[in-house]
C-alpha atoms as a PDB file:
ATOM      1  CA  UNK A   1       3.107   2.606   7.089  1.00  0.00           C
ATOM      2  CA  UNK A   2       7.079   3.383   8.464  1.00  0.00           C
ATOM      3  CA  UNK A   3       6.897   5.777   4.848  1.00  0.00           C
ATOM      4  CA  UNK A   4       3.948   7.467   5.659  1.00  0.00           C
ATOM      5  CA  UNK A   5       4.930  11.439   5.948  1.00  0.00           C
ATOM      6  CA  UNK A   6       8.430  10.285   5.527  1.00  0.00           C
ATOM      7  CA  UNK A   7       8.936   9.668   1.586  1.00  0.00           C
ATOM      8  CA  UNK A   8       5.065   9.299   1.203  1.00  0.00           C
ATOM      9  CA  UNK A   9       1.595  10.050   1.887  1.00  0.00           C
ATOM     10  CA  UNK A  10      -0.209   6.716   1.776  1.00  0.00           C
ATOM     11  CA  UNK A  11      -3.773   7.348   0.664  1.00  0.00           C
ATOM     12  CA  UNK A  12      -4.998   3.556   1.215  1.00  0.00           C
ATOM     13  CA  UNK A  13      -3.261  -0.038   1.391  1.00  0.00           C
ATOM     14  CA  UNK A  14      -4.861  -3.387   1.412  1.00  0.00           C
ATOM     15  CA  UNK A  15      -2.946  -6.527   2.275  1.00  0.00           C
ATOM     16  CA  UNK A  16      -4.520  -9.796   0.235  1.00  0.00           C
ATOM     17  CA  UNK A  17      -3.893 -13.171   0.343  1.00  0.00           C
ATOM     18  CA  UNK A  18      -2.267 -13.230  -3.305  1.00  0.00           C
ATOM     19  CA  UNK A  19      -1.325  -9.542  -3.566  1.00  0.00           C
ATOM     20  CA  UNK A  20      -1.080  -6.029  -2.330  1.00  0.00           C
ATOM     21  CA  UNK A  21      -2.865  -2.624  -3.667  1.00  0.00           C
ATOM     22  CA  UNK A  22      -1.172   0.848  -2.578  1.00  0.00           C
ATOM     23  CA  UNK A  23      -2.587   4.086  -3.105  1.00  0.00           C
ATOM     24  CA  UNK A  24       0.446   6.967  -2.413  1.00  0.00           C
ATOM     25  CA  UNK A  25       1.194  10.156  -3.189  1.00  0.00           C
ATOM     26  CA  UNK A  26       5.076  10.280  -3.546  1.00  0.00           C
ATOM     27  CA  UNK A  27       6.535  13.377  -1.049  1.00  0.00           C
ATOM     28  CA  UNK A  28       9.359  15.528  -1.881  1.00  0.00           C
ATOM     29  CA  UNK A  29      12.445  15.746   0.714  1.00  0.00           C
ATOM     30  CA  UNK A  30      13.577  18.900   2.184  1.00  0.00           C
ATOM     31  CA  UNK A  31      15.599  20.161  -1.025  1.00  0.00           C
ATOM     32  CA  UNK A  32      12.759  19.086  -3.153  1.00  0.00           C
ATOM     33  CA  UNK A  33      13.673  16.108  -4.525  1.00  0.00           C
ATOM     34  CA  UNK A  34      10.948  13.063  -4.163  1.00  0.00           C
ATOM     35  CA  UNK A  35      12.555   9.947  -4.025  1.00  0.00           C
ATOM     36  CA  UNK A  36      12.023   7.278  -6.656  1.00  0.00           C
ATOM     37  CA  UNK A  37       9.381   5.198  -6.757  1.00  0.00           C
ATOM     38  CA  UNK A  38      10.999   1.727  -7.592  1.00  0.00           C
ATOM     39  CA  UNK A  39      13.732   2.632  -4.576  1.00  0.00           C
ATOM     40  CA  UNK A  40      10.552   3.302  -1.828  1.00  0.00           C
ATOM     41  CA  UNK A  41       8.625   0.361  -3.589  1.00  0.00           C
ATOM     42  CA  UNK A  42      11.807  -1.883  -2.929  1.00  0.00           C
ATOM     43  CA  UNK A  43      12.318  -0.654   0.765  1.00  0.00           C
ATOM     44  CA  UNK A  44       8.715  -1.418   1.267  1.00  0.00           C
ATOM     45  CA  UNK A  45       9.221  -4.770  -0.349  1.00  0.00           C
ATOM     46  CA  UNK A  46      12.478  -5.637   1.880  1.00  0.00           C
ATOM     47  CA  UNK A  47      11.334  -4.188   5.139  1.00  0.00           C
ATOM     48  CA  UNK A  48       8.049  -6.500   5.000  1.00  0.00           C
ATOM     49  CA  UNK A  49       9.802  -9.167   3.778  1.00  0.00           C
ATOM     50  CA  UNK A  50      12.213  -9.381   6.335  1.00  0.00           C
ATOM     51  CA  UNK A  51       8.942  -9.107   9.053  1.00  0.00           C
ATOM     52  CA  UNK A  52       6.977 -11.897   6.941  1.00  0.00           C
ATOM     53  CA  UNK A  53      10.224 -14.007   7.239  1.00  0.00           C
ATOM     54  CA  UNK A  54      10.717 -13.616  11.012  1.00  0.00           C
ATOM     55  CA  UNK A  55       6.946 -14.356  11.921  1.00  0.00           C
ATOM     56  CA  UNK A  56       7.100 -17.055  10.110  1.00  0.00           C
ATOM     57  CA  UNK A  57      10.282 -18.190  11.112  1.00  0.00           C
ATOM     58  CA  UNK A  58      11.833 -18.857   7.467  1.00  0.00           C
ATOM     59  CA  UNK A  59      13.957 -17.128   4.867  1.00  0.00           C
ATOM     60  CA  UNK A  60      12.211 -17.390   1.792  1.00  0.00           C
ATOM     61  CA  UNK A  61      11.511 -15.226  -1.274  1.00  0.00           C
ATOM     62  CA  UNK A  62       8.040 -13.294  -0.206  1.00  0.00           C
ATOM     63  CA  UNK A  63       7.462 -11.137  -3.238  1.00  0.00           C
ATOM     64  CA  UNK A  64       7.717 -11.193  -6.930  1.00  0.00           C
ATOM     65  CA  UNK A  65      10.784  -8.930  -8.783  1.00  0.00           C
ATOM     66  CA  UNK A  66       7.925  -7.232 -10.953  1.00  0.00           C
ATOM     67  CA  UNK A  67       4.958  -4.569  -9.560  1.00  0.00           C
ATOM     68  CA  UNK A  68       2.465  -3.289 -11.484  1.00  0.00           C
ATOM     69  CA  UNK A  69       2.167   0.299 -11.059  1.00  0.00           C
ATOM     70  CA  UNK A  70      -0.319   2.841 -12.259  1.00  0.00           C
ATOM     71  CA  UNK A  71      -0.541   6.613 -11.829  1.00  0.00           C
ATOM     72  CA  UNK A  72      -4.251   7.670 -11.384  1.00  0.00           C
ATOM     73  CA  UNK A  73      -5.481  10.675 -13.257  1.00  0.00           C
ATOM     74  CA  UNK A  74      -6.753  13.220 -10.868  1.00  0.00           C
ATOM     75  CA  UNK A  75     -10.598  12.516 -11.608  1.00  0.00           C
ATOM     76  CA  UNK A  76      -9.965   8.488 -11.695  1.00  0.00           C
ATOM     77  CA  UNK A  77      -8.313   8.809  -7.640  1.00  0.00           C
ATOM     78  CA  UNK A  78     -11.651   8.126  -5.852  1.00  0.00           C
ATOM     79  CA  UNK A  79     -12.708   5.329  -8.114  1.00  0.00           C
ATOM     80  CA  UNK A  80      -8.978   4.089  -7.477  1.00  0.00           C
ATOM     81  CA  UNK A  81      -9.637   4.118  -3.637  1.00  0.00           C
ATOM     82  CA  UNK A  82     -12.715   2.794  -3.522  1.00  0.00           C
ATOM     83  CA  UNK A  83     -11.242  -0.466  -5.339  1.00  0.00           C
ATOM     84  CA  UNK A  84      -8.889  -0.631  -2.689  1.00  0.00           C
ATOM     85  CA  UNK A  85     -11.075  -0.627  -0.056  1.00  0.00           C
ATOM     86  CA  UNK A  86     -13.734  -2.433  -1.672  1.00  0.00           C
ATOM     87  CA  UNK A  87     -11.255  -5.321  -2.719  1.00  0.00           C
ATOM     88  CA  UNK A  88     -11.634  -7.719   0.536  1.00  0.00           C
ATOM     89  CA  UNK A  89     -15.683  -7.120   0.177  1.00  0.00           C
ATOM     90  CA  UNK A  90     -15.463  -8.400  -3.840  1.00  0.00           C
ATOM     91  CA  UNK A  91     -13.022 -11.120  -3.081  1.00  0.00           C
ATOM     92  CA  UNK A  92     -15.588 -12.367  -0.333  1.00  0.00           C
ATOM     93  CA  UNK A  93     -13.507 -12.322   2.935  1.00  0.00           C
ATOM     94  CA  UNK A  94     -15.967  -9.572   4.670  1.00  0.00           C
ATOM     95  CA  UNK A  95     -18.950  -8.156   4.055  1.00  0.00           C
ATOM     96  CA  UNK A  96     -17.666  -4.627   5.687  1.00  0.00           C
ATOM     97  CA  UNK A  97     -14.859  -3.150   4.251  1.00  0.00           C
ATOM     98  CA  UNK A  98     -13.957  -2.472   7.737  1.00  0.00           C
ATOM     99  CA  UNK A  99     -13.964  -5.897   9.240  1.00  0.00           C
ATOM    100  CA  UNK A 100     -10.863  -6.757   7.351  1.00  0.00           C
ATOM    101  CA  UNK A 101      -7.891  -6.479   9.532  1.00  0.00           C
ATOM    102  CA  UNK A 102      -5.212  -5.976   6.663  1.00  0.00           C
ATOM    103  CA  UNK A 103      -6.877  -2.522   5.070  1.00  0.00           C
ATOM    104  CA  UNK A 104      -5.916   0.821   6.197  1.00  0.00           C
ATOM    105  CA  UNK A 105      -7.252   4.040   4.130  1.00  0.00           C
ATOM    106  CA  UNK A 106      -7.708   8.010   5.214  1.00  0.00           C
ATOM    107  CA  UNK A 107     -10.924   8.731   6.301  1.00  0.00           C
ATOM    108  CA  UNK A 108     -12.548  11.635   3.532  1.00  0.00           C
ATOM    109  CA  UNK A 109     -11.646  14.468   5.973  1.00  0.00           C
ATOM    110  CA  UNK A 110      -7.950  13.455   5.726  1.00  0.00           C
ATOM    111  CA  UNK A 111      -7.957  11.606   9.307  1.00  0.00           C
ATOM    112  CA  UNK A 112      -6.751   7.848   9.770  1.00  0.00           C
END
């Protein structure tokens, strides 16, 4: 979430066992340039990496080289979303959405 209003608006994020989902509108700096996504999807990458690493007290490779990224039409962002936050309920590690402890989304009025 260090991005968040910085580089990006993050929309939603879940954090699962065997993957991530991110849901982010890319922001523009002050001269109006946004940054690119592959150089804010790599500082993402290293910054957790380098936390993952130092919890766990190792130095190993956390994530793959590849991402899969999509860009959501305007009427397919909600349905997007809701996968997101719907993902720990489908994969069967809560019943609530809300009990998992690795999913952050913006409420529908815009607050966290």
């Amino acid at each position: 979430m260090y991005e968040h209003g910085r580089r990006l608006h993050m929309h939603a994020l879940v954090v699962m066992p065997d993957h991530v989902h991110l849901l982010l509108t890319i922001l523009a700096n002050e001269n109006g340039v946004e940054s690119p996504f592959y150089e804010i999807l790599h500082d993402i990458k290293s910054a957790s990496a380098h936390k993952i690493n130092k919890v766990l007290e190792r130095s190993e490779r956390v994530w793959l080289e590849e991402a899969f990224d999509r860009m959501p039409r305007a009427d397919e962002f909600d349905r997007y979303k809701e996968y997101i936050i719907m993902n720990p309920v489908r994969r069967g590690l809560v019943e609530d959405p809300d009990d998992y402890e690795w999913l952050w989304y913006e409420s529908e009025d815009g607050d966290e």
